[in-house]
Protein backbone atom coordinates (compact mmCIF):
# COMPACT_ATOMS: atom_id res chain seq x y z
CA UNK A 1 12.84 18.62 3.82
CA UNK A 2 11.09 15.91 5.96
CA UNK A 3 7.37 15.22 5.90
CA UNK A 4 6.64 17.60 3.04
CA UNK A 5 5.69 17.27 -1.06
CA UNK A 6 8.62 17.34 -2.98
CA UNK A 7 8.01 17.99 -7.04
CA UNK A 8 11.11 16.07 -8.76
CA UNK A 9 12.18 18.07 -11.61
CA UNK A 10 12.10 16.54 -15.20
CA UNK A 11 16.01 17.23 -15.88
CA UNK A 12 14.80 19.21 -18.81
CA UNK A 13 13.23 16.35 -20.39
CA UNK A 14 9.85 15.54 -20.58
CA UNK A 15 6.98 17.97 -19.96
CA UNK A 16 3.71 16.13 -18.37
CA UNK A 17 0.46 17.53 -19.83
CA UNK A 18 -3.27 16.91 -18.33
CA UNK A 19 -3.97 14.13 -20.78
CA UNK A 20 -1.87 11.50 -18.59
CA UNK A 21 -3.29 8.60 -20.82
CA UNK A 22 -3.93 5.90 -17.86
CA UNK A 23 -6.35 8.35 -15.83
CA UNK A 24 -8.05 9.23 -19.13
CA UNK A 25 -8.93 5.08 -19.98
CA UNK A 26 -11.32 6.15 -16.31
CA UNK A 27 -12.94 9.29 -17.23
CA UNK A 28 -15.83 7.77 -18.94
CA UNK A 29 -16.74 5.38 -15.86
CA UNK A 30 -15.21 6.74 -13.29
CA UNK A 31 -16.40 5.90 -9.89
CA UNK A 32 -17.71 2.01 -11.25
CA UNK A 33 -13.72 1.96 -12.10
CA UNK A 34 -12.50 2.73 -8.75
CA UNK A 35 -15.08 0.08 -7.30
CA UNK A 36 -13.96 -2.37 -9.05
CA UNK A 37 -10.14 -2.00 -9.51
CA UNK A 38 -10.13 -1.05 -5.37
CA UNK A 39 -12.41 -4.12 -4.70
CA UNK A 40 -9.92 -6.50 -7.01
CA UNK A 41 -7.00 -5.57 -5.72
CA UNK A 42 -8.31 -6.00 -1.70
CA UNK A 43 -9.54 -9.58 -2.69
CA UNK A 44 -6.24 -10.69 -4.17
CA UNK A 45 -4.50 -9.66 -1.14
CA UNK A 46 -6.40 -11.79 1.24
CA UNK A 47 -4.95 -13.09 4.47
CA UNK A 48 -7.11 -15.22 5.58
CA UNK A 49 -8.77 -17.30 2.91
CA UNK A 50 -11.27 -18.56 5.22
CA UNK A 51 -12.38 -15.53 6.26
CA UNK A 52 -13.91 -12.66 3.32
CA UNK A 53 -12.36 -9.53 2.88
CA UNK A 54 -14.54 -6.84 3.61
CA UNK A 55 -14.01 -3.32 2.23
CA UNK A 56 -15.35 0.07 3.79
CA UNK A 57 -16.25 3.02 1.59
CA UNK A 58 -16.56 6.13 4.24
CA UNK A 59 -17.39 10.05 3.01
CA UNK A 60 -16.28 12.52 5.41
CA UNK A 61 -14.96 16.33 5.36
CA UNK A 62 -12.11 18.05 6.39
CA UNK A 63 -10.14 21.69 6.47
CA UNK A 64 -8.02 22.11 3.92
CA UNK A 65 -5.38 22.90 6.25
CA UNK A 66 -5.37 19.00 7.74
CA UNK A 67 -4.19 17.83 4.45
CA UNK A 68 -0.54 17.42 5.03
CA UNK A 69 1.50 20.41 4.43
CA UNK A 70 -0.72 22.23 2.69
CA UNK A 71 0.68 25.23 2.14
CA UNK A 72 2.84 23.33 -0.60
CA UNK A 73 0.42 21.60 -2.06
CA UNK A 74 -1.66 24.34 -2.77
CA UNK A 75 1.26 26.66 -4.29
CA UNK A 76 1.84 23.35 -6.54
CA UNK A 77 -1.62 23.55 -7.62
CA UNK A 78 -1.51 27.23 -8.57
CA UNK A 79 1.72 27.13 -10.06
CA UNK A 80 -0.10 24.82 -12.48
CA UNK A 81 -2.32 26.97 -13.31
CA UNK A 82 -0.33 30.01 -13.93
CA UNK A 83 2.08 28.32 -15.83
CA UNK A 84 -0.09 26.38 -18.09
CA UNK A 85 -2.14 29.87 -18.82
CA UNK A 86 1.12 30.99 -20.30
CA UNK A 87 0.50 27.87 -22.60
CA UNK A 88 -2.76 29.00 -23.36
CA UNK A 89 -4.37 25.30 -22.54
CA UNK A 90 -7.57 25.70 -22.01
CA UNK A 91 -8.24 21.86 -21.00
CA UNK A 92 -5.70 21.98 -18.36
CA UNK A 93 -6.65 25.97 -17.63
CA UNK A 94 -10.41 24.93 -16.54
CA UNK A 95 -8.82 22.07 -14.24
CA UNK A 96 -7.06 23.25 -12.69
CA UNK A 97 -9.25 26.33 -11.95
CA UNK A 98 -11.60 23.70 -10.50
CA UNK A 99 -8.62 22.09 -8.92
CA UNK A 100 -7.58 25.51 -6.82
CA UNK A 101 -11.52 26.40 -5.67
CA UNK A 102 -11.62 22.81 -4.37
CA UNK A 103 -8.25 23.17 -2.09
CA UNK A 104 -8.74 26.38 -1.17
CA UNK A 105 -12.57 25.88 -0.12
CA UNK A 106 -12.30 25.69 3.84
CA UNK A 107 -13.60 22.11 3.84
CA UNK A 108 -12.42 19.12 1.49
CA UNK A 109 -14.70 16.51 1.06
CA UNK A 110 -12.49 12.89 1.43
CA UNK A 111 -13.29 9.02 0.37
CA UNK A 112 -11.52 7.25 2.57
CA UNK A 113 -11.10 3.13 1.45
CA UNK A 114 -10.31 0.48 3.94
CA UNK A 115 -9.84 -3.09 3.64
CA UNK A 116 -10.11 -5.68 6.69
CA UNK A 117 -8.32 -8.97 6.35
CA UNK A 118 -5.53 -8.51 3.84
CA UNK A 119 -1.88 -8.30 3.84
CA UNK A 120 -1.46 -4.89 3.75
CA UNK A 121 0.44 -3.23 1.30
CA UNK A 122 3.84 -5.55 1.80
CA UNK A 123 7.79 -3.77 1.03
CA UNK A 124 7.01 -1.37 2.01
CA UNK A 125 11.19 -0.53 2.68
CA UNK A 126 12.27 -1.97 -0.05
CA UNK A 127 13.57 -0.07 -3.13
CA UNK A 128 11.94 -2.09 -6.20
CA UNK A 129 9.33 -4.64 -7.04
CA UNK A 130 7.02 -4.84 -4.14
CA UNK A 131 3.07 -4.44 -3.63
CA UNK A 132 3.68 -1.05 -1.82
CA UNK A 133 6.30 0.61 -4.54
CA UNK A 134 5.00 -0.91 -7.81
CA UNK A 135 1.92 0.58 -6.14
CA UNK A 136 2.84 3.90 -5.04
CA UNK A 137 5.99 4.16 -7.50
CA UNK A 138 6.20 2.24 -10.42
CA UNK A 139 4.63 2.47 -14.08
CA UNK A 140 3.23 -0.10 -16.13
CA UNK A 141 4.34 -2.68 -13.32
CA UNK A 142 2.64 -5.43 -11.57
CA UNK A 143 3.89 -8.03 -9.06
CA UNK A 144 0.83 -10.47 -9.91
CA UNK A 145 0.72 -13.64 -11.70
CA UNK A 146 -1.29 -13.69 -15.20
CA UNK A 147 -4.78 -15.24 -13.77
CA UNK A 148 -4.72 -12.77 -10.86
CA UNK A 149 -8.26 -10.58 -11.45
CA UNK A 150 -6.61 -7.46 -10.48
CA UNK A 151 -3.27 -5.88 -10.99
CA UNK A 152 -0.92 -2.81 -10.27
CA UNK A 153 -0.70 -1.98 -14.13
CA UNK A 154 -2.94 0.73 -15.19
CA UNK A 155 -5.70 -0.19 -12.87
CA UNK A 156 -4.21 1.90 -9.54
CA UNK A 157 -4.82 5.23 -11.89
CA UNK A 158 -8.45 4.92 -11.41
CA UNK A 159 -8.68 6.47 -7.80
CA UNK A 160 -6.82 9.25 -9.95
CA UNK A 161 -9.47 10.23 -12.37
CA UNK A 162 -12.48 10.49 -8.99
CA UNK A 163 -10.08 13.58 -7.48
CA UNK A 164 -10.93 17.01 -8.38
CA UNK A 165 -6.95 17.41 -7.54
CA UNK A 166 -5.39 14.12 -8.32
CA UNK A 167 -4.26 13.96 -4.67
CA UNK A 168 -4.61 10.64 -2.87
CA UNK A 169 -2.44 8.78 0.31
CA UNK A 170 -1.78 5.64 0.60
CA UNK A 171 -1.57 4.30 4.00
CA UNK A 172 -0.94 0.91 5.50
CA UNK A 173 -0.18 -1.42 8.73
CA UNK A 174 0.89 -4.72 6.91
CA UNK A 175 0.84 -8.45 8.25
CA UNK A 176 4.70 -8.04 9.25
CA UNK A 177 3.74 -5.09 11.24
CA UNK A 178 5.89 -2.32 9.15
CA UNK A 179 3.12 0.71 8.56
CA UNK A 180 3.62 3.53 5.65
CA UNK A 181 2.27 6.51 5.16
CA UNK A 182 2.70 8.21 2.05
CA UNK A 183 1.04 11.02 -0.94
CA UNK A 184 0.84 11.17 -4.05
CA UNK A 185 -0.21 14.06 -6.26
CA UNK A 186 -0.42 13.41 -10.53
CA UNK A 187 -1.04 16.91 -11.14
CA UNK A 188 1.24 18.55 -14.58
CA UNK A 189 4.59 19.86 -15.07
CA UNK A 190 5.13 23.69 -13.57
CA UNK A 191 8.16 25.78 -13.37
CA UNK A 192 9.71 25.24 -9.84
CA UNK A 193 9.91 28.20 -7.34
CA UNK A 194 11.61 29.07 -4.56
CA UNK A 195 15.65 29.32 -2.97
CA UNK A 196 18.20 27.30 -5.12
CA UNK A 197 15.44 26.67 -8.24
CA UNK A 198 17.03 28.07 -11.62
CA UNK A 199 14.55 30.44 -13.49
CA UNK A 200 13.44 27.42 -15.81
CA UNK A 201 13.46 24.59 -13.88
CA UNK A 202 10.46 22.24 -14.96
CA UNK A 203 8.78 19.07 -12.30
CA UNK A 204 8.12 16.22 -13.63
CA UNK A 205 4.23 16.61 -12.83
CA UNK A 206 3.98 14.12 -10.14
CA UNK A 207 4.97 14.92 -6.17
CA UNK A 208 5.19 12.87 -3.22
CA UNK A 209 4.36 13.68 0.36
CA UNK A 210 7.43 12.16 1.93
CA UNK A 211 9.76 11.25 4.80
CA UNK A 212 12.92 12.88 2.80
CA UNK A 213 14.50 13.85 -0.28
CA UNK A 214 14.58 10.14 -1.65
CA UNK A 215 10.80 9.69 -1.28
CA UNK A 216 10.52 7.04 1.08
CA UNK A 217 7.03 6.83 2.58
CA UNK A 218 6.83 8.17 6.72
CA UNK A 219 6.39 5.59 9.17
CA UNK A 220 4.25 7.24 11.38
CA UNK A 221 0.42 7.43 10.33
CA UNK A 222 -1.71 10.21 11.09
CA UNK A 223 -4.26 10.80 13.59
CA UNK A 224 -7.75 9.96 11.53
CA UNK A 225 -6.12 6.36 10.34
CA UNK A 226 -6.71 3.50 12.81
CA UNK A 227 -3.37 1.09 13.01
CA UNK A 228 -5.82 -1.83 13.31
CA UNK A 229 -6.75 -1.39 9.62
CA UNK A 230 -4.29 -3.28 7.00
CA UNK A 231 -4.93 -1.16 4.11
CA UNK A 232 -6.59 2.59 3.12
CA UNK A 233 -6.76 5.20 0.70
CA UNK A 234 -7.42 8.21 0.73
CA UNK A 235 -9.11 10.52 -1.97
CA UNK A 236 -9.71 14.29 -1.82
CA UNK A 237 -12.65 15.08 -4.13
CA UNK A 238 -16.21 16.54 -4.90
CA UNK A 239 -19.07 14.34 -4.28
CA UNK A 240 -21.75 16.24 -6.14
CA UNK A 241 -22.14 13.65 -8.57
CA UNK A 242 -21.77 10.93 -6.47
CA UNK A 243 -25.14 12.45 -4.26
CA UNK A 244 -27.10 12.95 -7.05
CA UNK A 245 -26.61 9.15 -7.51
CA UNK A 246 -24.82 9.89 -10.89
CA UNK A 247 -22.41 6.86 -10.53
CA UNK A 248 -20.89 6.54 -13.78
C-alpha cells in the first residue's frame, strides 16, 4: 500500500511492551530533553559555520483527520489497547486510553521543530548508515565522531516520550536538494487485523508512514511544511503541561 502506516510483524519473536527503555531514560525531564537533544543535533549539522543555526519551536492545532491516513493509525492505536486489556496491563491500559481520547479528539495539538541553516537530514535514499536512516531507522546507531555534543544513539527517543501517542514525522529538504517525508509511530505490539493476517499474527510495535512496503520515506512533503526549511519534526501531543509552564 503506498503512502500509508504499515505495522511490520515480529515473525513470532519478540513482543514490544510500553516500557521501551530509551523513551523511559526521558520521562523524568521530558520536554528540557527534547530541547536539548533537538538543539544538539541542529548545531552539529551546520552548513554554514559562519552563519548560527537558528531553531523554531511553533504550537499549532490540527483535525485529527489531517494526520496522514488516519484511519490506520487510529485502528493501530485501539488495537493496542484491546489487546493489551487481554494482558491485563494496567500501565500500558491507562496509555493508551489517554493515547485513543487524544487521536480521536477533533483537534490534535502539534510541536512542529524547524532548523534554518543545516544540512538537512542527508541519505536520505540510501539503505544503511546515513543521518536520515540511523535517524529514522536504526537502533543504538550514530554516524558522529566521539567529541560530537549530540548523537543519533538514544538521544532521538526523546521527542518520543513529549507525545501522548508516540507519533512524530520527520521531514526534510537537504543541501543536495533530495526532500523526505516520513512517520514514525513507537506505540506496542498488537495482533494484526485485516485480509491475509493469520489469527495470531503479532507487529513488532513500531509502524512507519511510508511510500511502500519496504518503508522508504515519500518524496513529496505535505502542504503545512515549507520546502525552504532544511529540517522539521513533527510531534502530536498535549500541551497542558507545557501552558501551565510545568517544563520538566
Amino acid at each position: 500500500m503506498a503512502n500509508s502506516w504499515i505495522f511490520p510483524s515480529n515473525n513470532y519473536g519478540m513482543v514490544t511492551g510500553i516500557g521501551e527503555a530509551s523513551i523511559e531514560t526521558f520521562k523524568g525531564s521530558p520536554y528540557r530533553s527534547l530541547s536539548r537533544e533537538i538543539c544538539q543535533n541542529s548545531m552539529d549539522a551546520r552548513f554554514d559555520k559562519n552563519k548560527p543555526v537558528v531553531i523554531e519551536f511553533s504550537c499549532f492545532s490540527i483535525e485529527n483527520r489531517e494526520i496522514p491516513d488516519y484511519s490506520t493509525l487510529n485502528n493501530s492505536i485501539n488495537s493496542c489497547l484491546e489487546f493489551w486489556t487481554e494482558q491485563k496491563n494496567k500501565k500500558t491500559i491507562d496509555f493508551f486510553k489517554k493515547a485513543k481520547k487524544v487521536i480521536e479528539s477533533k483537534s490534535v495539538n502539534v510541536l512542529r521543530i524547524s532548523d534554518y541553516n543545516t544540512t538537512g537530514l542527508l541519505g536520505s535514499d540510501k539503505e544503511y548508515n546515513t543521518p536520515w536512516q540511523n535517524l529514522v531507522k536504526a537502533a543504538g546507531v550514530s554516524d558522529k565522531e566521539g567529541t560530537s555534543g549530540g548523537s543519533f544513539g538514544i538521544g532521538k527517543a526523546a521527542p518520543f516520550a513529549c507525545s501522548d501517542i508516540r507519533t512524530l514525522f520527520y521531514a526534510t529538504k537537504d543541501i543536495n536538494g533530495l526532500s523526505a517525508f516520513q512517520g514514525i509511530a513507537k506505540l506496542v505490539s498488537f495482533r494484526e487485523k485485516g485480509l491475509f493476517k493469520d489469527g495470531d499474527s503479532i507487529t513488532s510495535g513500531t509502524g512507519y508512514y511510508s511510500a511502500d512496503r519496504k518503508n522508504n520515506p515519500l518524496r513529496e512533503l505535505i502542504p503545512i511544511i515549507q520546502e525552504k526549511i532544511m529540517a522539521r519534526i513533527y510531534l502530536f501531543l498535549d500541551f497542558k503541561k507545557m501552558k501551565t509552564g510545568n517544563l520538566k
